[in-house]
Protein backbone atom coordinates (compact mmCIF):
# COMPACT_ATOMS: atom_id res chain seq x y z
CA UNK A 1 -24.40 -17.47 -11.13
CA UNK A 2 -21.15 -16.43 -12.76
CA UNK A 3 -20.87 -15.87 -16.77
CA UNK A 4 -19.54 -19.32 -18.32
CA UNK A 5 -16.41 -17.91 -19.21
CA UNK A 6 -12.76 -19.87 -19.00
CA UNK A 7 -11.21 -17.38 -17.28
CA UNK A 8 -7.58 -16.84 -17.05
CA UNK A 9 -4.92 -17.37 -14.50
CA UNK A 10 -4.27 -14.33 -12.17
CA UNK A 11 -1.86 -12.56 -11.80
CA UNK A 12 -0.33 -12.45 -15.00
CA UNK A 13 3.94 -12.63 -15.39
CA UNK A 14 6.53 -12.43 -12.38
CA UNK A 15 4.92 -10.28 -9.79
CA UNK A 16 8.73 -10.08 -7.55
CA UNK A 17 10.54 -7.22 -9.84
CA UNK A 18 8.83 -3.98 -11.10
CA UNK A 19 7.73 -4.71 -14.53
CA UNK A 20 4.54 -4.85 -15.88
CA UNK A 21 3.58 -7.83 -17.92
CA UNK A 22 2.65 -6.84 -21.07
CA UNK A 23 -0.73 -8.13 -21.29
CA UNK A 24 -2.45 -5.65 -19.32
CA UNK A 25 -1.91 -3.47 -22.03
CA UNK A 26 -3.59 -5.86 -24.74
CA UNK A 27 -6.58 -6.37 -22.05
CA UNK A 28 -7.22 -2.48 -22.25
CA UNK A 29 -7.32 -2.21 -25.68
CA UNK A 30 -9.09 -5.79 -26.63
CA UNK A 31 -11.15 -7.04 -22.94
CA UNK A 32 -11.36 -4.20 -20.56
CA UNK A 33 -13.55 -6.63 -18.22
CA UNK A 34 -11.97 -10.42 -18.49
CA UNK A 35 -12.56 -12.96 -16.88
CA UNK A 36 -9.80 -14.66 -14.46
CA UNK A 37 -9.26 -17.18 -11.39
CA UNK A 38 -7.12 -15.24 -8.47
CA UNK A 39 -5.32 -17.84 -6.23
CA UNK A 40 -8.07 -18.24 -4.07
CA UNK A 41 -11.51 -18.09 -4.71
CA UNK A 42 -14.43 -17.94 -6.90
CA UNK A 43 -13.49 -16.61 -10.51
CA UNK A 44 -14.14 -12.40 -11.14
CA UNK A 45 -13.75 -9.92 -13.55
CA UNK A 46 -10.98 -7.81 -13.79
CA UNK A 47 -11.13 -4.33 -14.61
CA UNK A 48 -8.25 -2.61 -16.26
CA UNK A 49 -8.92 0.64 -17.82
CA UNK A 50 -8.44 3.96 -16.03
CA UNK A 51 -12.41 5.21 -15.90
CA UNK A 52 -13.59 1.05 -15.58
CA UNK A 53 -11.72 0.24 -12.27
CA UNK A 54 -12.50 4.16 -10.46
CA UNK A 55 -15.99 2.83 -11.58
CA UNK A 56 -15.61 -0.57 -9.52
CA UNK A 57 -14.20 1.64 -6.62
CA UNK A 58 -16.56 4.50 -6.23
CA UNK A 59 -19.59 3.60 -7.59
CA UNK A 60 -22.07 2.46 -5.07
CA UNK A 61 -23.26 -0.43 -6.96
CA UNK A 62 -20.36 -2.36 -6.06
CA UNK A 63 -19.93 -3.73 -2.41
CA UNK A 64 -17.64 -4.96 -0.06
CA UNK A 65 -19.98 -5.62 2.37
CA UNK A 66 -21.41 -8.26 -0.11
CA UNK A 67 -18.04 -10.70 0.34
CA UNK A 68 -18.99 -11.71 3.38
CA UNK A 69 -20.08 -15.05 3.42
CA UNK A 70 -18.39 -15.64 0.15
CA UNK A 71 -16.04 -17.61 -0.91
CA UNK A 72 -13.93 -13.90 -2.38
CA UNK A 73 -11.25 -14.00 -5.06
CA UNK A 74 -8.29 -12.91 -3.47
CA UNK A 75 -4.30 -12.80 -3.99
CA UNK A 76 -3.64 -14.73 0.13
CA UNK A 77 -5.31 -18.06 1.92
CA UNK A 78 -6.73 -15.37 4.49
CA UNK A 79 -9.73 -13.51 4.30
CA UNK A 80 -10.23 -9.67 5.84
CA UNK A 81 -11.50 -9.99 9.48
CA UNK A 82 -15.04 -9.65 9.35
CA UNK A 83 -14.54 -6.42 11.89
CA UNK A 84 -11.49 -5.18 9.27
CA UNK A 85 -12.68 -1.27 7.91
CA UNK A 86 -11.85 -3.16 4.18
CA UNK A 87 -14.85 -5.31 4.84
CA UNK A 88 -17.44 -2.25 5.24
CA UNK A 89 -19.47 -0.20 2.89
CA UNK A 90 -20.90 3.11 3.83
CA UNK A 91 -22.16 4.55 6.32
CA UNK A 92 -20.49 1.95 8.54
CA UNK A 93 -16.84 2.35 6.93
CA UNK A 94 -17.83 6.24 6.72
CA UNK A 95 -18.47 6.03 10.86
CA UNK A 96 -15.14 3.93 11.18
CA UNK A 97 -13.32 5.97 8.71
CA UNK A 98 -14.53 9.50 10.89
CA UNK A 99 -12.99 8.51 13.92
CA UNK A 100 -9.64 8.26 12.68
CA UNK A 101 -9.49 10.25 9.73
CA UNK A 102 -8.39 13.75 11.70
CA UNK A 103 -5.15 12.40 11.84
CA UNK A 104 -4.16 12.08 8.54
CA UNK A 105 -5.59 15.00 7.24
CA UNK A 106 -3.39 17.43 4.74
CA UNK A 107 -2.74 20.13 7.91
CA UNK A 108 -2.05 17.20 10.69
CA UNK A 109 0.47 15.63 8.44
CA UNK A 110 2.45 18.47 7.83
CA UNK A 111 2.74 18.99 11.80
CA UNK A 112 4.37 15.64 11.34
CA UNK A 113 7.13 16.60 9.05
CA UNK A 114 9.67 18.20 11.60
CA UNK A 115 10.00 15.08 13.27
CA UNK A 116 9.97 13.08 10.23
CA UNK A 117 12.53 14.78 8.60
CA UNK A 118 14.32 14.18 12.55
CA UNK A 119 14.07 10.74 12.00
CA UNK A 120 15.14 10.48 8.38
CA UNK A 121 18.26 12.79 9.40
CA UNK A 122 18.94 10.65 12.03
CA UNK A 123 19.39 7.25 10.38
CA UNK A 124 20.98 8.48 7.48
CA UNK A 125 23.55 9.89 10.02
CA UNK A 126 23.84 6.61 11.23
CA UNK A 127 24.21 5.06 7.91
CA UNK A 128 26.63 7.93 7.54
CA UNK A 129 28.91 6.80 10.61
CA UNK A 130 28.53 3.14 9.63
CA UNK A 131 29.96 3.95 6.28
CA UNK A 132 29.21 2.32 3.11
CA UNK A 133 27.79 0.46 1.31
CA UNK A 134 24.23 0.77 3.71
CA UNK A 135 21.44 -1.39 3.25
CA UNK A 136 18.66 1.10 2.24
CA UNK A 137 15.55 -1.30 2.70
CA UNK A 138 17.00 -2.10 6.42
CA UNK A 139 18.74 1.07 7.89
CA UNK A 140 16.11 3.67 6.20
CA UNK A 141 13.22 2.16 4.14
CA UNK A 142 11.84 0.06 7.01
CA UNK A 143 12.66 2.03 10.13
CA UNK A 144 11.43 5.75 9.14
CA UNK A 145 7.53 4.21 8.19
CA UNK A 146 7.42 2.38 11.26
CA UNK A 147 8.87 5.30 13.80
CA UNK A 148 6.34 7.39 12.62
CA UNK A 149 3.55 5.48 12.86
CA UNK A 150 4.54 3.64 15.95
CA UNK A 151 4.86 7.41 18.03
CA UNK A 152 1.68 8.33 15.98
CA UNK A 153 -0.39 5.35 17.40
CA UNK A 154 1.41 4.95 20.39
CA UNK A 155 3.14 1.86 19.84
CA UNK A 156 6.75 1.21 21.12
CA UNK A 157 8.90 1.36 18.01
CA UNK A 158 11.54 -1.27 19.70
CA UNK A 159 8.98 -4.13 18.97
CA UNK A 160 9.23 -3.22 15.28
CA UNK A 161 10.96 -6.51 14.34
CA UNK A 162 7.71 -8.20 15.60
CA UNK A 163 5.84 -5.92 13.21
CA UNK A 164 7.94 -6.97 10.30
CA UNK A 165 7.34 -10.66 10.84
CA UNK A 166 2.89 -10.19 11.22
CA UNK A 167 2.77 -7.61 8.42
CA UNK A 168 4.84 -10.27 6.34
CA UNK A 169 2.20 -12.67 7.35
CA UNK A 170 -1.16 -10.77 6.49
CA UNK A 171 0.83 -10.00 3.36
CA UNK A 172 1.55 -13.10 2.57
CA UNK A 173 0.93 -15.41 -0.64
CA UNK A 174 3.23 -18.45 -0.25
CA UNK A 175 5.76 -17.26 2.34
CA UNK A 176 3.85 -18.24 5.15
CA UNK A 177 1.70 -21.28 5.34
CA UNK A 178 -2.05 -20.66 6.85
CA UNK A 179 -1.36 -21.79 9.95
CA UNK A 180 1.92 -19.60 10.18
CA UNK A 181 -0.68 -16.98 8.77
CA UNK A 182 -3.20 -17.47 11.61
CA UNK A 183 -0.19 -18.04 14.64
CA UNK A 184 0.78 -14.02 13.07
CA UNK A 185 -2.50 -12.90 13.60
CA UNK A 186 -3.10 -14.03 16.69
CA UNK A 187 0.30 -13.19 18.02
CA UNK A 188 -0.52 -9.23 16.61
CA UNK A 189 -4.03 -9.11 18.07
CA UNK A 190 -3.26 -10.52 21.66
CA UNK A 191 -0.54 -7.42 21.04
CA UNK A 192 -2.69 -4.36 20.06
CA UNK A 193 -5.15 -5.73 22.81
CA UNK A 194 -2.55 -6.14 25.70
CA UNK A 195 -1.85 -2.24 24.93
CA UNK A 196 -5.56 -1.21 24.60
CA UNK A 197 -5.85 -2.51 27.89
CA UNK A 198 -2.61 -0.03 29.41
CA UNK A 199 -4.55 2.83 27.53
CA UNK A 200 -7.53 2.13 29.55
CA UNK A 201 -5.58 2.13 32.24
CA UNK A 202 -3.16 5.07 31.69
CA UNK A 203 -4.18 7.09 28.42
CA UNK A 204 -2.17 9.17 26.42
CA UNK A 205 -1.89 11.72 23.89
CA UNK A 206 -2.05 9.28 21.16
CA UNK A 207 -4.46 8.11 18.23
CA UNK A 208 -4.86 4.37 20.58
CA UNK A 209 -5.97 6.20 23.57
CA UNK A 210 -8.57 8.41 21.11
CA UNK A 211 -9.70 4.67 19.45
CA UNK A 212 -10.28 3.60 23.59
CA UNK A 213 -11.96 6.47 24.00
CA UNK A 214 -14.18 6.40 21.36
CA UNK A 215 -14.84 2.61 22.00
CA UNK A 216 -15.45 3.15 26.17
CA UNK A 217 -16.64 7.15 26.44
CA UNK A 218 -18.96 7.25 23.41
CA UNK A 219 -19.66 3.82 22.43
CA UNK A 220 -18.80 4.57 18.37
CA UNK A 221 -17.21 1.21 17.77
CA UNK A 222 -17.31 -2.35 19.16
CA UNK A 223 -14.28 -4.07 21.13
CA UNK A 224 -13.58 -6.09 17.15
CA UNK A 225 -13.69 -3.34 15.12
CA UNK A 226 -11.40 -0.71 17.89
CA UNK A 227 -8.97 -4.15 17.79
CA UNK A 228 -9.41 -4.88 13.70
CA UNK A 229 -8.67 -0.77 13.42
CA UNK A 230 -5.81 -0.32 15.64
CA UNK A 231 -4.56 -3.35 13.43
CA UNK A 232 -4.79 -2.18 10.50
CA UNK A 233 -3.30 1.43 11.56
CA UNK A 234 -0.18 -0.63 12.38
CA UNK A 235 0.46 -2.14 9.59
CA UNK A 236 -0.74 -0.31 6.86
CA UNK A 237 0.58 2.75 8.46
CA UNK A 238 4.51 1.42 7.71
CA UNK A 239 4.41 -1.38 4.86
CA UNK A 240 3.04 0.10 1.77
CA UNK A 241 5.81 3.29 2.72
CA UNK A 242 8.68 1.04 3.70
CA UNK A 243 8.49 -0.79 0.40
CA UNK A 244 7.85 2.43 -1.80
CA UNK A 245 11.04 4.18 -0.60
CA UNK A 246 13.48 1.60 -1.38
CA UNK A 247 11.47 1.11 -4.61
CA UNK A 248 11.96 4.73 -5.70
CA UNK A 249 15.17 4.52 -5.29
CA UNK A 250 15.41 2.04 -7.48
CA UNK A 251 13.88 3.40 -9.93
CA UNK A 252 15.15 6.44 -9.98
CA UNK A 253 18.83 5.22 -10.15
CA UNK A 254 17.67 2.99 -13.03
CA UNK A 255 16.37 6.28 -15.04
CA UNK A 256 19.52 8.62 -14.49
CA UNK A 257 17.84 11.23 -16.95
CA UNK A 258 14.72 11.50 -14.38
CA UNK A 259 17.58 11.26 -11.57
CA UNK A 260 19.66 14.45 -12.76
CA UNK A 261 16.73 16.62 -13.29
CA UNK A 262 15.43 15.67 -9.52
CA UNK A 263 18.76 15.93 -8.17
CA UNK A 264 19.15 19.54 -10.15
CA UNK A 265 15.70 20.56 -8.70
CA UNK A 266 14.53 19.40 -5.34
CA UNK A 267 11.67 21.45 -5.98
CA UNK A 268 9.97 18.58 -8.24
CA UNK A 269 9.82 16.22 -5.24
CA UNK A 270 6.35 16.41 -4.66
CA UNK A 271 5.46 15.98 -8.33
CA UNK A 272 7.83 13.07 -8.54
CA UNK A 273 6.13 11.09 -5.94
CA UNK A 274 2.57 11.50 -7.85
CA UNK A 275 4.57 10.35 -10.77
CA UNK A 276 6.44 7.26 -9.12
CA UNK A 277 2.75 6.36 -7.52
CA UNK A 278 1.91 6.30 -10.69
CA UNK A 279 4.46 4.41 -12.06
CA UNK A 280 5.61 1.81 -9.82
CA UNK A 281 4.03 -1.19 -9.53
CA UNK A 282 3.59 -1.85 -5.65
CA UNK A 283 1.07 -5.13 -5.69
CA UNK A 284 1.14 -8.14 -7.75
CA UNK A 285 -2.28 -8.60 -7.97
CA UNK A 286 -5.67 -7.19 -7.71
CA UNK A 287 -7.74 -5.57 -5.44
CA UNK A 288 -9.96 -7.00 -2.84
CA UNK A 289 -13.12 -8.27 -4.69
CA UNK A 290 -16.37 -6.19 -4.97
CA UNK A 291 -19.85 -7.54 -5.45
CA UNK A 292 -22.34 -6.05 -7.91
CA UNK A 293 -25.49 -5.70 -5.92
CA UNK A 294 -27.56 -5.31 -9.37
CA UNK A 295 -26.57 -5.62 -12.88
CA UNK A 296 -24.00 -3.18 -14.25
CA UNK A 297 -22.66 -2.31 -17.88
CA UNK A 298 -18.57 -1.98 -17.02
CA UNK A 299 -16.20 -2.25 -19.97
CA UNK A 300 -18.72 -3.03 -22.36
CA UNK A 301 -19.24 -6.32 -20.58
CA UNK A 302 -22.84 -6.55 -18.52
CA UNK A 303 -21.52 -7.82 -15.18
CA UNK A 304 -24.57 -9.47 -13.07
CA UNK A 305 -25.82 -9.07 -9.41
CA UNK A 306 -23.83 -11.42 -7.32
CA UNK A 307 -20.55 -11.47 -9.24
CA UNK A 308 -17.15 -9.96 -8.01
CA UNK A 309 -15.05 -7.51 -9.98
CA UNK A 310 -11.29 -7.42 -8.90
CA UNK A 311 -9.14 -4.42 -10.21
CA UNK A 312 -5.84 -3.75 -11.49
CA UNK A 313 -4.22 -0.26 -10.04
CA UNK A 314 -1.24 -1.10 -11.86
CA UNK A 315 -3.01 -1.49 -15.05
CA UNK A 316 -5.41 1.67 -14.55
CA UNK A 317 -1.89 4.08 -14.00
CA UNK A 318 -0.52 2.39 -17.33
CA UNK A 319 -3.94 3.08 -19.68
CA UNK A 320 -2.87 5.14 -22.94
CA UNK A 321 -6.07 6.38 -22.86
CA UNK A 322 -5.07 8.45 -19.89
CA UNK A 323 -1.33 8.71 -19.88
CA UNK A 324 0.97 10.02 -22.76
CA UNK A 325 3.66 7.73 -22.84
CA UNK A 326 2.61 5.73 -20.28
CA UNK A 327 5.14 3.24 -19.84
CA UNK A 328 7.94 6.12 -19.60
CA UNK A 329 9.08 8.02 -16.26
CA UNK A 330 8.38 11.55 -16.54
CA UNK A 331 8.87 13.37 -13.09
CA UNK A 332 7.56 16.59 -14.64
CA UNK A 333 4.20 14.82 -15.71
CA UNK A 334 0.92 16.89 -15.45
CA UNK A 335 -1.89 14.26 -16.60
CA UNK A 336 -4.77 12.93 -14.79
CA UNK A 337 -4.05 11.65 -11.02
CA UNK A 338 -3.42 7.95 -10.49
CA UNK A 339 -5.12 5.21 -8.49
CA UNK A 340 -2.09 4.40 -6.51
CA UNK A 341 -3.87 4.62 -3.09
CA UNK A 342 -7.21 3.78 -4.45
CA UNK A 343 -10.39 5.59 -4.90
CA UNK A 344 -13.78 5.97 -3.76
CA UNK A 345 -14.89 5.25 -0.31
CA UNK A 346 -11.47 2.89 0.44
CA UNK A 347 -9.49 5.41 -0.87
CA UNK A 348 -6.37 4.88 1.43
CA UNK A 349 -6.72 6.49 4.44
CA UNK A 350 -2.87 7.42 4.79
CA UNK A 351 -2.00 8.91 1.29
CA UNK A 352 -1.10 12.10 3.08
CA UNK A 353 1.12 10.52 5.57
CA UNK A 354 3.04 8.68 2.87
CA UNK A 355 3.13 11.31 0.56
CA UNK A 356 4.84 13.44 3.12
CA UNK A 357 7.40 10.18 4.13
CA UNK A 358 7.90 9.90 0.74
CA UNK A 359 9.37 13.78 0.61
CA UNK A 360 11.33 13.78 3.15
CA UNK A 361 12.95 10.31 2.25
CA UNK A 362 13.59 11.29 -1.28
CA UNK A 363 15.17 15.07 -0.10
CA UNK A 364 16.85 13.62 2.65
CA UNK A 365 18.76 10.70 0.48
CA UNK A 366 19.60 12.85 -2.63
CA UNK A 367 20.71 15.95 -0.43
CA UNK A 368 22.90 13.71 2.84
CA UNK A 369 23.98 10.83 0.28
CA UNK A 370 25.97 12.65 -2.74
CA UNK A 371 26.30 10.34 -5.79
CA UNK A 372 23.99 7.85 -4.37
CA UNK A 373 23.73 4.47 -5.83
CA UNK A 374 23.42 0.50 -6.34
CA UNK A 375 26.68 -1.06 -4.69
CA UNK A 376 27.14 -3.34 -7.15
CA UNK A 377 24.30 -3.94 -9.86
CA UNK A 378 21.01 -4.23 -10.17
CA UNK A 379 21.20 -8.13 -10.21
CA UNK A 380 22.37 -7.79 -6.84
CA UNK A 381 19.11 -6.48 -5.30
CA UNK A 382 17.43 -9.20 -3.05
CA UNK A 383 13.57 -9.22 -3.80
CA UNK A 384 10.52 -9.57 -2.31
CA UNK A 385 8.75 -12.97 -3.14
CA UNK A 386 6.05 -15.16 -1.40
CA UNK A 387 4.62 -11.08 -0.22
CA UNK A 388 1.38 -9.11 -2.00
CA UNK A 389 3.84 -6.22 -2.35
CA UNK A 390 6.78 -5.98 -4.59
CA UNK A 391 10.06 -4.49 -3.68
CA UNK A 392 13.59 -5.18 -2.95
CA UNK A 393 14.28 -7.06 0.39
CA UNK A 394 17.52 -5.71 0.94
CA UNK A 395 19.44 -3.44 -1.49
CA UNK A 396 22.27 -2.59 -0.67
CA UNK A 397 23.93 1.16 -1.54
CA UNK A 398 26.42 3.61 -1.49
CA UNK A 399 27.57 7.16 -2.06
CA UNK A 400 30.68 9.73 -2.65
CA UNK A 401 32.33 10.62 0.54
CA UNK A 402 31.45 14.06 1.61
């Protein structure tokens, strides 16, 4: 039974912009471990210190296994598909996790970044021959996440507009109702299965026709969890990136100090992105739930078998414990890694592939687009709302001529 315990309303503040409410920082210092209500669901902890949530992550003792059949806390109406990798603990997210992982290893990646960089030269020459202003979330953000991973998997990239609208839908918190939610769903898995079935028919060189293969020559998956996979690929491979580049943008034309250094040394790219991972707040919530399977000490709180600790990534990349100056951009920063793309055995899958996407958009905008910038001012960037993810919808910039 869960600790008697008002707990409070989660999330905390405006979760559309990229600020961080101020309260996480009182939580760290005063109630690492509090108690709060998500949107949907049974009431959890939250973690929000550094060492506390990569505890919740890694450590076996908490399960995600242990949500099925639960009523989880959780930031949407949905729940994960019980198939969905997110829903597995090791060794069965380990087995799913194998058959895919090859391809977004460190050295497969950077095989990738030619035609990355072809793509990201390629729409900002089209942004170029459009003229200003461009709209950066549109004509770049959005199209260079989803052309990779679309030729990666194997899925035609002209459908992308059809990706938008499902991956707005599994994202969603109030945009979409639950049946709109469920329509989504179904419309993206009759999708991934009608071209599961051409693989079987006509494989390829691509990472579907190695999830067929696996499924059909070696029997390593089921038909649910080859479908759940190929799913998630999709859309995880493109959102989290296609909201991250506009969102760096952002914020580095809102820090012009940490702009002019970058701009005066490319060479801090890869450093930058660590630091804007860091620093930018992608979700507006909390992780998916875990369940302690015994009791554990966490934040000097004794959470009991059975309950469900939530965490906040945003909150863990802010802790002063950790960070100097926490709250400040510092491109140039050298402290601990974050917990932008997790930890432990969900540790995201893709963090290479973004990291990389992330590179070449940054090099590619500062170096094509001289003097880039807002067209107009920062009240005029169109946000996300209704989504899990925070970013602008459309932003709309421009440049010096060349």
């Amino acid at each position: 039974m869960m600790t008697t315990v008002e707990p409070r309303i989660f999330p905390f503040g405006q979760t559309d912009r990229l600020e961080v409410d101020p309260l996480f920082s009182r939580l760290r210092q005063e109630e690492p471990l509090c108690r709060v209500r998500l949107p949907y669901g049974e009431p959890a902890w939250l973690a929000t210190r550094y060492e506390d949530v990569k505890v919740v992550l890694g450590d076996a003792r908490f399960s995600r296994a242990a949500a099925i059949g639960r009523d989880e806390p959780r930031m949407r109406p949905h729940r994960s598909r019980p198939g969905s990798i997110l829903s597995f603990d090791p060794p069965e997210h380990s087995r799913l996790r194998r058959l895919v992982s090859k391809a977004f290893t460190v050295r497969r990646v950077e095989l990738l970044r030619p035609r990355t960089q072809e793509i990201a030269d390629g729409l900002v020459g089209a942004m170029l021959g459009k003229g200003a202003p461009a709209d950066l979330v549109e004509d770049f953000g959005l199209p260079l996440p989803i052309t990779v991973i679309c030729e990666l998997l194997g899925v035609p990239v002209e459908d992308r507009v059809d990706f938008r609208t499902w991956s707005d839908a599994l994202l969603s918190t109030t945009r979409f109702t639950p049946d709109e939610v469920v329509r989504c769903m179904g419309l993206l898995r009759d999708y991934m299965a009608g071209l599961i079935a051409q693989r079987r028919e006509a494989p390829k060189d691509d990472l579907l026709s190695a999830l067929v293969a696996a499924r059909d020559d070696e029997e390593r998956l089921s038909e649910e969890e080859m479908l759940s996979l190929a799913e998630a690929l999709l859309v995880a491979g493109h959102e989290t990136t296609a909201t991250q580049i506009p969102n760096f943008v952002y914020v580095l034309l809102t820090h012009p100090g940490q702009l002019a250094a970058l701009r005066a040394d490319l060479d801090l790219i890869p450093r930058a992105v660590e630091e804007l991972m860091r620093f930018v707040p992608l979700g507006g919530g909390a992780s998916i739930a875990r369940y302690a399977l015994e009791d554990v000490e966490l934040g000097g709180v004794m959470v009991r078998a059975g309950e469900p600790v939530v965490v906040s990534l945003i909150s863990a990349n802010r802790d002063e414990s950790v960070y100097t100056n926490p709250d400040d951009l510092e491109l140039d920063r050298q402290q601990a890694s974050h917990v932008g793309f997790g930890h432990g055995a969900h540790h995201c899958l893709g963090a290479p592939l973004a990291r990389m996407e992330l590179q070449v958009a940054l090099r590619t905008l500062l170096t094509r687009l001289p003097g880039l910038r807002l067209a107009g001012s920062e009240d005029d960037v169109v946000w996300k709302t209704g989504l899990s993810t925070r970013g602008p919808e459309h932003m709309l910039v421009t440049w010096d001529r060349p």
